[in-house]
Protein backbone atom coordinates (compact mmCIF):
# COMPACT_ATOMS: atom_id res chain seq x y z
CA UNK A 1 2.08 21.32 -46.47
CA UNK A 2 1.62 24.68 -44.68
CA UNK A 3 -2.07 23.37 -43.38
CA UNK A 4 -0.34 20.28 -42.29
CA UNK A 5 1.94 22.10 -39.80
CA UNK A 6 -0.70 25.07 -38.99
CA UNK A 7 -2.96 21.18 -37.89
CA UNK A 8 0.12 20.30 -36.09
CA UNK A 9 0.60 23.39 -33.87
CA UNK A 10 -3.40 23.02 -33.28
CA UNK A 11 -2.58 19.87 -32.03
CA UNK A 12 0.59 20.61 -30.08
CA UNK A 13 -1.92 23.47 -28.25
CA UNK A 14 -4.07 20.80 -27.54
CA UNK A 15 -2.08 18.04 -25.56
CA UNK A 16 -0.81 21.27 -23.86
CA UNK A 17 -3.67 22.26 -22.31
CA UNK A 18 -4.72 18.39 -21.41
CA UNK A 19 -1.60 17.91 -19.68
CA UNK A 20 -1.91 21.60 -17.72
CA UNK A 21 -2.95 19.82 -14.55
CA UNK A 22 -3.09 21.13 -10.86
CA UNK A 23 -1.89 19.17 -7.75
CA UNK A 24 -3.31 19.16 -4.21
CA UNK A 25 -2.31 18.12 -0.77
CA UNK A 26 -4.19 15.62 0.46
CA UNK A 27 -3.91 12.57 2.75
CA UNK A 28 -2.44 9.35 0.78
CA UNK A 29 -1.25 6.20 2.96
CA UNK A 30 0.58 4.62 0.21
CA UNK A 31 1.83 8.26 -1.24
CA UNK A 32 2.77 9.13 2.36
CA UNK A 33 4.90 5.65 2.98
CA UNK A 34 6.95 5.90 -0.50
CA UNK A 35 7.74 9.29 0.53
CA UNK A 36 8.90 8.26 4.01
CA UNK A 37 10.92 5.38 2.96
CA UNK A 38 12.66 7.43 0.30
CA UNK A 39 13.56 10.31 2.62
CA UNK A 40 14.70 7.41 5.18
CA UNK A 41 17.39 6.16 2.10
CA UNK A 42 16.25 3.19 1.68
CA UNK A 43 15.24 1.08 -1.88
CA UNK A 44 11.47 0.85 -2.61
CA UNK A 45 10.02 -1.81 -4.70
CA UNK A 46 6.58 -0.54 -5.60
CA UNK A 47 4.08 -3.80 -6.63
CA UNK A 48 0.93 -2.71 -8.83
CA UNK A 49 -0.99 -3.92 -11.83
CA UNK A 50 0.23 -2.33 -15.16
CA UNK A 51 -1.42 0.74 -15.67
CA UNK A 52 -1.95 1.97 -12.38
CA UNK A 53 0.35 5.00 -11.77
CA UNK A 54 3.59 3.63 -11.01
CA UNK A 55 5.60 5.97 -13.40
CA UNK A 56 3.51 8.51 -13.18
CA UNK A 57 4.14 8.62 -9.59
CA UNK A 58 7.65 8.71 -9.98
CA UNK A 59 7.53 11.75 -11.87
CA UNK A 60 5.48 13.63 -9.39
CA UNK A 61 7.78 12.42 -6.51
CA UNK A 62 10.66 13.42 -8.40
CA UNK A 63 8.81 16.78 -8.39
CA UNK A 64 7.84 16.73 -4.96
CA UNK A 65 11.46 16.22 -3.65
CA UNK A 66 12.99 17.92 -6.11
CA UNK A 67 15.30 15.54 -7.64
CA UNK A 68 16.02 15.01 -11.19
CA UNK A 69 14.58 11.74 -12.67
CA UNK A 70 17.03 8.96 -13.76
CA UNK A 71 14.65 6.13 -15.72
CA UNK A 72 16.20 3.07 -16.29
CA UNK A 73 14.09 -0.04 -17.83
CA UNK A 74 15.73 -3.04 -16.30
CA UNK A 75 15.02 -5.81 -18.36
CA UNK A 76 16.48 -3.77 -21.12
CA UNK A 77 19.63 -4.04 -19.80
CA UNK A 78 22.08 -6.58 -20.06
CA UNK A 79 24.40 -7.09 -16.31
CA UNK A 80 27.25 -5.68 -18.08
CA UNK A 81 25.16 -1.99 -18.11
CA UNK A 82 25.60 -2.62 -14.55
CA UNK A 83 28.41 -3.94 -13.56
CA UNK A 84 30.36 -2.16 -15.91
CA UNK A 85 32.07 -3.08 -19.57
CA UNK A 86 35.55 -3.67 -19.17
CA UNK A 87 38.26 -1.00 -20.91
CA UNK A 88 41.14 -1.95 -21.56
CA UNK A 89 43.83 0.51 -20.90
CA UNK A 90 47.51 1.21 -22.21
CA UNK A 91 49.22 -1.61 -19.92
CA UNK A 92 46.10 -3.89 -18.14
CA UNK A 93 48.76 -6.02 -16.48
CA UNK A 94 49.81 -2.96 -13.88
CA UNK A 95 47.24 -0.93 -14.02
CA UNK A 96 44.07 -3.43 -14.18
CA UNK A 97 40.95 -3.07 -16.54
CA UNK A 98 38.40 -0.32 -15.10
CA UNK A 99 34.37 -1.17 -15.62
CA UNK A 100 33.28 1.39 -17.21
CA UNK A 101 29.77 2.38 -15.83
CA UNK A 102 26.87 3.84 -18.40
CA UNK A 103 26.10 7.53 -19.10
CA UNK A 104 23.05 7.30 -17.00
CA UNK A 105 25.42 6.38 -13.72
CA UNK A 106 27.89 9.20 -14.77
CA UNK A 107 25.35 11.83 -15.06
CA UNK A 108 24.54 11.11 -11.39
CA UNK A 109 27.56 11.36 -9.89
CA UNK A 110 27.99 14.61 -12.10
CA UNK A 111 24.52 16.24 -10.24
CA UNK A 112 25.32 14.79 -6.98
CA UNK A 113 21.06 13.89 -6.46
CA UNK A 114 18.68 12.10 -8.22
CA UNK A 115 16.11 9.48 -8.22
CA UNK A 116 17.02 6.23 -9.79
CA UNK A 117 13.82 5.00 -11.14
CA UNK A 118 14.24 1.09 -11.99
CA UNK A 119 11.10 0.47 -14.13
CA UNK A 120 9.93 -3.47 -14.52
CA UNK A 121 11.84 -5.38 -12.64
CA UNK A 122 10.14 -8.19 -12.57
CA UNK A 123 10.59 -9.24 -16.29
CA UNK A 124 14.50 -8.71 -15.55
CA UNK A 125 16.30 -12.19 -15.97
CA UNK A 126 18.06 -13.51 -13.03
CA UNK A 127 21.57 -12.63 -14.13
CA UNK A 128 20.57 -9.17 -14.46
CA UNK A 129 18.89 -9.25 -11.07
CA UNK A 130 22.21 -10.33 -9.65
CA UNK A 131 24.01 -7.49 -11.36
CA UNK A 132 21.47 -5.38 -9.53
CA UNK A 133 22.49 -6.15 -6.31
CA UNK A 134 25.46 -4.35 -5.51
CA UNK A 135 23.57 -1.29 -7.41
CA UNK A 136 20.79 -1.63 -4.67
CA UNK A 137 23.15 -1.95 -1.84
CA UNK A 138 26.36 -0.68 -2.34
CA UNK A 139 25.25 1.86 -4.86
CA UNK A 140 27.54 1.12 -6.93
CA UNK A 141 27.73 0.95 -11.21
CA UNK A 142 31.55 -0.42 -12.34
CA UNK A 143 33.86 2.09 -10.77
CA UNK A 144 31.27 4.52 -9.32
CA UNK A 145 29.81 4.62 -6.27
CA UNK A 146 26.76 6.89 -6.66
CA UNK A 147 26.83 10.21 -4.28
CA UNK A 148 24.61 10.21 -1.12
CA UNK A 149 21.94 12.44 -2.70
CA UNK A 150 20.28 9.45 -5.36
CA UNK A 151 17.56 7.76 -3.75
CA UNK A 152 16.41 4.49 -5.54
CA UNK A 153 12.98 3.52 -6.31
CA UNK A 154 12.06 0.21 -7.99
CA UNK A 155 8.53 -1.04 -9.96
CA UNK A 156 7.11 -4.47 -10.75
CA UNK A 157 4.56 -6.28 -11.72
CA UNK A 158 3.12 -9.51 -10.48
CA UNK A 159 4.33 -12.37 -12.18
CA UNK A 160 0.04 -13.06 -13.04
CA UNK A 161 0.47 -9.75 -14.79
CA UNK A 162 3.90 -9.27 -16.26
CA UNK A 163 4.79 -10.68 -19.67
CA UNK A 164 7.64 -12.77 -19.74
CA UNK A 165 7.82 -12.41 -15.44
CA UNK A 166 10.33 -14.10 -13.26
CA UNK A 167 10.16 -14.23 -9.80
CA UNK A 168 12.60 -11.73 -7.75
CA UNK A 169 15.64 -13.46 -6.25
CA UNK A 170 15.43 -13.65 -2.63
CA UNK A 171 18.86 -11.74 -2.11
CA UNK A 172 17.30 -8.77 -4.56
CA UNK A 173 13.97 -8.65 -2.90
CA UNK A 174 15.37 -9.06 1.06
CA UNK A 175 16.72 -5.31 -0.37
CA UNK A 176 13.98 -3.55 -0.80
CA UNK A 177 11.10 -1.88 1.00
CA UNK A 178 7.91 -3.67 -0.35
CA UNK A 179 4.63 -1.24 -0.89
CA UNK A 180 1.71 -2.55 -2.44
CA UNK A 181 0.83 0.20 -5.14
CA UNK A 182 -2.77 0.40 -5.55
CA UNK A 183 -5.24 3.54 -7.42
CA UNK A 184 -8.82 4.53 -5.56
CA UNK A 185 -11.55 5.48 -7.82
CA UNK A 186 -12.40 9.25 -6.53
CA UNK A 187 -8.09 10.18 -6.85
CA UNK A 188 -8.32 8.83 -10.83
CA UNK A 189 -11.94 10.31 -11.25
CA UNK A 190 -10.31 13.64 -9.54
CA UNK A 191 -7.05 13.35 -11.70
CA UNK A 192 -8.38 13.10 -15.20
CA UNK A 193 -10.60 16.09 -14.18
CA UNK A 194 -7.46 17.90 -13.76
CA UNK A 195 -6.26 17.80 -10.03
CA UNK A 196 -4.16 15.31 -9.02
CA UNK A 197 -3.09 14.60 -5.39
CA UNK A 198 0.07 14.89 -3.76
CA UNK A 199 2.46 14.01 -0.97
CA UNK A 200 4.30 16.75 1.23
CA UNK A 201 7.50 16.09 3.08
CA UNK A 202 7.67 14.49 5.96
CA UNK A 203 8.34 17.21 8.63
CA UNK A 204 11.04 15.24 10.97
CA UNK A 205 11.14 17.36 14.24
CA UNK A 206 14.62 17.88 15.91
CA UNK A 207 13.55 17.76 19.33
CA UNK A 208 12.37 14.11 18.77
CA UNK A 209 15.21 12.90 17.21
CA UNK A 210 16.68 11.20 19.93
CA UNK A 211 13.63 9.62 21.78
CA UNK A 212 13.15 8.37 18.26
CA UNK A 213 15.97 6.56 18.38
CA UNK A 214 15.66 5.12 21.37
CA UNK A 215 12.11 3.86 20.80
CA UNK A 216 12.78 1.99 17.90
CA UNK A 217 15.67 0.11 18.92
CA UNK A 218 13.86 -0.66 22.14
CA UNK A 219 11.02 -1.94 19.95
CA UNK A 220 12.80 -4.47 17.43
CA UNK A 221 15.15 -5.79 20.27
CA UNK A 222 12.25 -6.02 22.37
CA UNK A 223 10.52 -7.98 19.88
CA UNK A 224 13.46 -10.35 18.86
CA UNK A 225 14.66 -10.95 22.06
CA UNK A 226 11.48 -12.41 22.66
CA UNK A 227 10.70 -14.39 19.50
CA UNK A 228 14.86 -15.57 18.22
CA UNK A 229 13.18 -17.08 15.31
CA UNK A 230 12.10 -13.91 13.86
CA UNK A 231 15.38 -12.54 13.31
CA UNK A 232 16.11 -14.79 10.12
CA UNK A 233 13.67 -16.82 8.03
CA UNK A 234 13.90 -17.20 4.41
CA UNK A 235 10.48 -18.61 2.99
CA UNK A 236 9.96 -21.81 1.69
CA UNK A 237 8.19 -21.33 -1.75
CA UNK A 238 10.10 -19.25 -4.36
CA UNK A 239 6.96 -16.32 -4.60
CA UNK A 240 7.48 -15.40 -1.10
CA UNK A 241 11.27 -15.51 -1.30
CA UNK A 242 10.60 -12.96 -3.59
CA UNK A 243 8.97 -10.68 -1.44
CA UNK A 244 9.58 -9.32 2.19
CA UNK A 245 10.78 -11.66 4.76
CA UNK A 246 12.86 -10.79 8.14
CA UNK A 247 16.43 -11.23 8.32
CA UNK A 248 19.05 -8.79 9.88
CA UNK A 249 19.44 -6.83 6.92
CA UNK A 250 15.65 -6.19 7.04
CA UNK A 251 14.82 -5.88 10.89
CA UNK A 252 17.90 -2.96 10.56
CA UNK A 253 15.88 -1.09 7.43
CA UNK A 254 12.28 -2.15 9.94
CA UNK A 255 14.32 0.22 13.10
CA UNK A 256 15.13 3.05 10.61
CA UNK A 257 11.61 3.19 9.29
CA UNK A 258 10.59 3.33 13.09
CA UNK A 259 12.64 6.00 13.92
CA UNK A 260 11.89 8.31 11.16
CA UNK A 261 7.66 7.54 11.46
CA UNK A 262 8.22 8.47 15.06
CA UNK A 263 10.23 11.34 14.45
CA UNK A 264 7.61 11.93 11.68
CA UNK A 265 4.88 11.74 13.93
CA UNK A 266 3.28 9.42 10.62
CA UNK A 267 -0.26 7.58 11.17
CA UNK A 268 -0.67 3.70 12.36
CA UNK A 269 -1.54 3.10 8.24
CA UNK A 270 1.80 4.60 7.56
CA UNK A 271 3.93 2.74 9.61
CA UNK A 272 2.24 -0.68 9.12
CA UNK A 273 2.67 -0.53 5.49
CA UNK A 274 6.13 0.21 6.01
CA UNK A 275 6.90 -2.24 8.67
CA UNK A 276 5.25 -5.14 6.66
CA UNK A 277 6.88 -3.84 3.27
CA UNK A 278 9.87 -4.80 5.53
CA UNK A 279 10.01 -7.96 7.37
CA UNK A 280 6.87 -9.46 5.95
CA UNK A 281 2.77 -9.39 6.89
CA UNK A 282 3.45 -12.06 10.29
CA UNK A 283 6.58 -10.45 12.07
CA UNK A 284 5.21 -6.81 11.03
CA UNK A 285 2.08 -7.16 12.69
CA UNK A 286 3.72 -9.00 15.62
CA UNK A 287 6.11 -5.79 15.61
CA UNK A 288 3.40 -3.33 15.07
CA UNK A 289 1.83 -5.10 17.71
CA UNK A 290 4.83 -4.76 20.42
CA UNK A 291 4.75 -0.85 19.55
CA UNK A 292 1.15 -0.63 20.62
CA UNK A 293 1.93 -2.46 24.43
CA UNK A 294 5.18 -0.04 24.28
CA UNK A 295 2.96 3.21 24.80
CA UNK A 296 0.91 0.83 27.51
CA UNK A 297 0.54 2.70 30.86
CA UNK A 298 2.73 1.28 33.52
CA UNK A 299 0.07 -0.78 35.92
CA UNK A 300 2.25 0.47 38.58
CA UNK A 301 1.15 4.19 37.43
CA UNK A 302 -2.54 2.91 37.16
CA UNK A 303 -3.15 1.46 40.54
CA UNK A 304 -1.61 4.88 42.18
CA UNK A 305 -4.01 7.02 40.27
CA UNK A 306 -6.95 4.58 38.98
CA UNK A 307 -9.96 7.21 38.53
CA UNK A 308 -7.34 9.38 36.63
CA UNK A 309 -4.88 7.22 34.55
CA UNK A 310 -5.76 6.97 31.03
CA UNK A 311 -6.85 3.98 28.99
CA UNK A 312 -6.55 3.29 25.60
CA UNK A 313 -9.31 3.53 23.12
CA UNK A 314 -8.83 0.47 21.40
CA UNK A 315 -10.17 -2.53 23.56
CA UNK A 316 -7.43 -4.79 23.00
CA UNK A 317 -5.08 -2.16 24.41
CA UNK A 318 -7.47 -1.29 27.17
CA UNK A 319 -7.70 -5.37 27.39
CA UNK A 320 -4.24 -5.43 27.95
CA UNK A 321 -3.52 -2.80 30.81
CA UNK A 322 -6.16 -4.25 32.86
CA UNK A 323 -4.75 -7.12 32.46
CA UNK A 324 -1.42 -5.96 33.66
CA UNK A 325 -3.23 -4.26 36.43
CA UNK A 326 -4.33 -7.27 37.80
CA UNK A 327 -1.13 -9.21 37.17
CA UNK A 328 0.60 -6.57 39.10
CA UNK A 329 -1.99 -7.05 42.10
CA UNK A 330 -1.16 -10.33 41.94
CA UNK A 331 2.53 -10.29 42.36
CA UNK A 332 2.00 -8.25 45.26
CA UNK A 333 -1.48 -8.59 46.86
CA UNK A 334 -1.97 -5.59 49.29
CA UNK A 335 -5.44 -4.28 50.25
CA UNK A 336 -5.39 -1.10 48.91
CA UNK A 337 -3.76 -1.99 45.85
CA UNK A 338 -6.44 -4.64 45.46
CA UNK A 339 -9.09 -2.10 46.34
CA UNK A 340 -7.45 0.49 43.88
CA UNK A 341 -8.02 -2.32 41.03
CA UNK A 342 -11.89 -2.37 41.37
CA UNK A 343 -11.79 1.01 40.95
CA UNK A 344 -9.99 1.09 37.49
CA UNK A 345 -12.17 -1.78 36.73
CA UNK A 346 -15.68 -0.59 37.58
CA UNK A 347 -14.10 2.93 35.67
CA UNK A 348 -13.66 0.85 32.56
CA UNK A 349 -16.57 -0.80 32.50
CA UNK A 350 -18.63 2.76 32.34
CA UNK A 351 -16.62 3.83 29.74
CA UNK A 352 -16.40 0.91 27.63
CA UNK A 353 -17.82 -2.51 26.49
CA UNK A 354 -18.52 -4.44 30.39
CA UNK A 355 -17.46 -7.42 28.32
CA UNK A 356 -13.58 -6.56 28.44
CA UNK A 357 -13.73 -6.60 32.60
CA UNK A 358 -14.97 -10.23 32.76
CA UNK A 359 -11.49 -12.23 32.87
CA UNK A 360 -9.61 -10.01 34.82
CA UNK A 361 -12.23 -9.27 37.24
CA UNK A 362 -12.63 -12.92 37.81
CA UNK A 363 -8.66 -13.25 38.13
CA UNK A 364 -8.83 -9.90 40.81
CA UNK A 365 -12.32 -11.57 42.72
CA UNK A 366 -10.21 -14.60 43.52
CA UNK A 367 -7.40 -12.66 44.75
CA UNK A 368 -9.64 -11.69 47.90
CA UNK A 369 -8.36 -12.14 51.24
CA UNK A 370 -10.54 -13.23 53.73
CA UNK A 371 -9.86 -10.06 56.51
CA UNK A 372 -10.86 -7.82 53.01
CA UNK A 373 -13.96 -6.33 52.34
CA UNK A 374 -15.83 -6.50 49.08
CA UNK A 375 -15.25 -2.88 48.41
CA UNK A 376 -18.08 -0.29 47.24
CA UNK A 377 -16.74 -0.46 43.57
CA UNK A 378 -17.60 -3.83 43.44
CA UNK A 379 -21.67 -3.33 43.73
CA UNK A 380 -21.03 -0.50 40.34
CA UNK A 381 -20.08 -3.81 38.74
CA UNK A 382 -22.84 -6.11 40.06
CA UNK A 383 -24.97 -5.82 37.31
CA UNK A 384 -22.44 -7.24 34.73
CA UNK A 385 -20.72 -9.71 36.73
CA UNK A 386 -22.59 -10.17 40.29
CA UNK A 387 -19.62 -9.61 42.03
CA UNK A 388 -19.87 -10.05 45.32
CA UNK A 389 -21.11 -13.30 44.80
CA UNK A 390 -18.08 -14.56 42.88
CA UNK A 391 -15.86 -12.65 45.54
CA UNK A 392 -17.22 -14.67 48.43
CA UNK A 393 -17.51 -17.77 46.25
CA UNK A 394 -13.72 -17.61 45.41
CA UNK A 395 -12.43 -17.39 48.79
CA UNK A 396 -14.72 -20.14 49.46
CA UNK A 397 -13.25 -22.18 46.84
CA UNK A 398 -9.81 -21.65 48.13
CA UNK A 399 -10.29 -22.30 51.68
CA UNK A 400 -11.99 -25.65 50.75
CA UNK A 401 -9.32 -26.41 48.53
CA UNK A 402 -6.47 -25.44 51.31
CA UNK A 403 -8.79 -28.01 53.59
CA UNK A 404 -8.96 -30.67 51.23
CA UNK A 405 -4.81 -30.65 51.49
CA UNK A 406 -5.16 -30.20 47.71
């Protein structure tokens, strides 16, 4: 008996020193977008694979932020543990029957903070996912409303890979936050050698805190004013229900994401998972989308200063303000202004691929006037386009067509 326990303290040594593991700061999209979300107060679902990390990850952002770790198993649980089990008290009829909430709820409220962990959600039966809801919204359990300090974080598995899976309700799921919960091979190689990565805080600057707010309500109204549909669509087949879709509830959790990546100064990754984990893949991208033609120079800006206004890097962007250049041209065709246009144009097409000049300096040729000269830029461009040629050709298009009455 006495070798027995002298094998057990062996042992006890040795998962010790297998679970004394290191942590490191390094970038992590997905790591990086749970963290945001959660400091933004708002309900994550995390989807993965069994296996992957999930919990695991909950301990070390419980770590991270410094919050004690409140597991609960949801299909476990019967809607009672969350609603609350009725007590009946000394005289029901004038004082009512309380719901009494579970320990787990009641040591919350006792330490004020926490994170609510809701592990396998997806193999939690319907009624139970309706018990949920006012727990994800409200933040309520029976009689208590859980203090401002518990953050809620949810896990499932796809239905392919959950035993006994049903598919979320679309009231539950139009709740959360969506992230896609993935593992790369170097972080597990890395990890089971002993270092493990991990998040840091998002560091939310003061100053920005207002322009933040501003630029994320001017993107989603932007965005829905132009597209109505947008604002509400519930899918059609039950999977998708059961994911993110856009609706009020979820464009108003898409602006508060907004404002805290832009007060975050977080990376495009960062912000499109979030965005998409919100409203869905189509009006996220549409959304992301808008924010990129927000931070678009104004073409009014460009033509006053074309060797010296900056274009984007990315040559859909770049697309787009010389684009707007030339619309802007259009709407009021001046000489110099037109002049001012080849310049940007003959600029870009040094600094970039020719190919993106081709449509709008086609639109700009046929803006010519006849009293105009083809200016000097336009012979920097001749070897892409010819030009001159299709300068002179469009006005000769137009005056035949004005002749031809047509």
């Amino acid at each position: 008996m006495p070798t027995d326990t002298r094998q057990l303290d062996v042992a006890a040594r040795l998962l010790a020193l297998l679970g004394d593991t290191t942590v490191e700061t390094r970038p992590d999209p997905q790591l990086e977008a749970l963290m945001l979300a959660v400091v933004a107060d708002l309900p994550v679902l995390l989807w993965g694979a069994p296996g992957i990390g999930k919990t695991a990850a909950m301990a070390q952002l419980a770590t991270d932020l410094d919050l004690p770790l409140t597991t609960v198993i949801a299909s476990v649980h019967e809607p009672s543990d969350f609603n609350g089990l009725p007590v009946v008290g000394d005289d029901p009829a004038r004082q009512g029957v309380p719901m009494a909430p579970p320990d787990w709820a009641v040591h919350l409220v006792r330490a004020g903070r926490g994170l609510l962990f809701l592990d396998e959600l997806s193999t939690a039966p319907p009624a139970v996912q309706a018990a949920l809801l006012r727990l994800v919204l409200e933040r309520r359990v029976g009689a208590l409303r859980l203090p401002p300090g518990v953050r809620i974080v949810a896990a499932a598995n796809p239905r392919s890979s959950a035993a006994d899976a049903w598919e979320l309700s679309a009231p539950l799921a139009n709740r959360f936050v969506h992230l896609q919960w993935t593992y790369e091979h170097g972080v597990v190689v890395r990890g089971l050698g002993g270092t493990w990565p991990r998040a840091s805080l998002p560091r939310l600057e003061a100053a920005r805190l207002p322009e933040a707010v501003a630029f994320a309500r001017r993107a989603v109204t932007t965005l829905l004013a132009a597209r109505p549909t947008l604002v509400h669509r519930l899918p059609t087949s039950e999977t998708q229900r059961g994911g993110p879709w856009p609706s009020p509830r979820s464009w108003e959790m898409a602006l508060r994401l907004i404002a805290f990546a832009t007060a975050a100064g977080t990376s495009r990754d960062v912000l499109s998972a979030l965005v998409r984990g919100t409203v869905g893949d189509g009006p996220g991208l549409e959304l992301l989308a808008s924010l990129d033609r927000m931070d678009l120079p104004d073409p009014e800006d460009v033509l006053a200063d074309p060797l010296g206004a900056a274009l984007p890097e990315r040559g859909d962007l770049r697309q787009a303000v010389l684009d707007g250049v030339v619309q802007a041209v259009r709407q009021r065709p001046e000489r110099s202004r037109w002049e001012a246009a080849w310049l940007l144009l003959a600029r870009a097409a040094e600094a970039g691929p020719p190919d993106l000049v081709v449509v709008p300096a086609t639109t700009l040729a046929a803006l010519r006037r006849e009293e105009w000269d083809v200016p000097p830029a336009i012979e920097g461009l001749a070897g892409v386009l010819d030009l001159s040629r299709r300068a002179d050709g469009a006005v000769a298009r137009v005056a035949a067509a004005a002749g031809s009455g047509r």
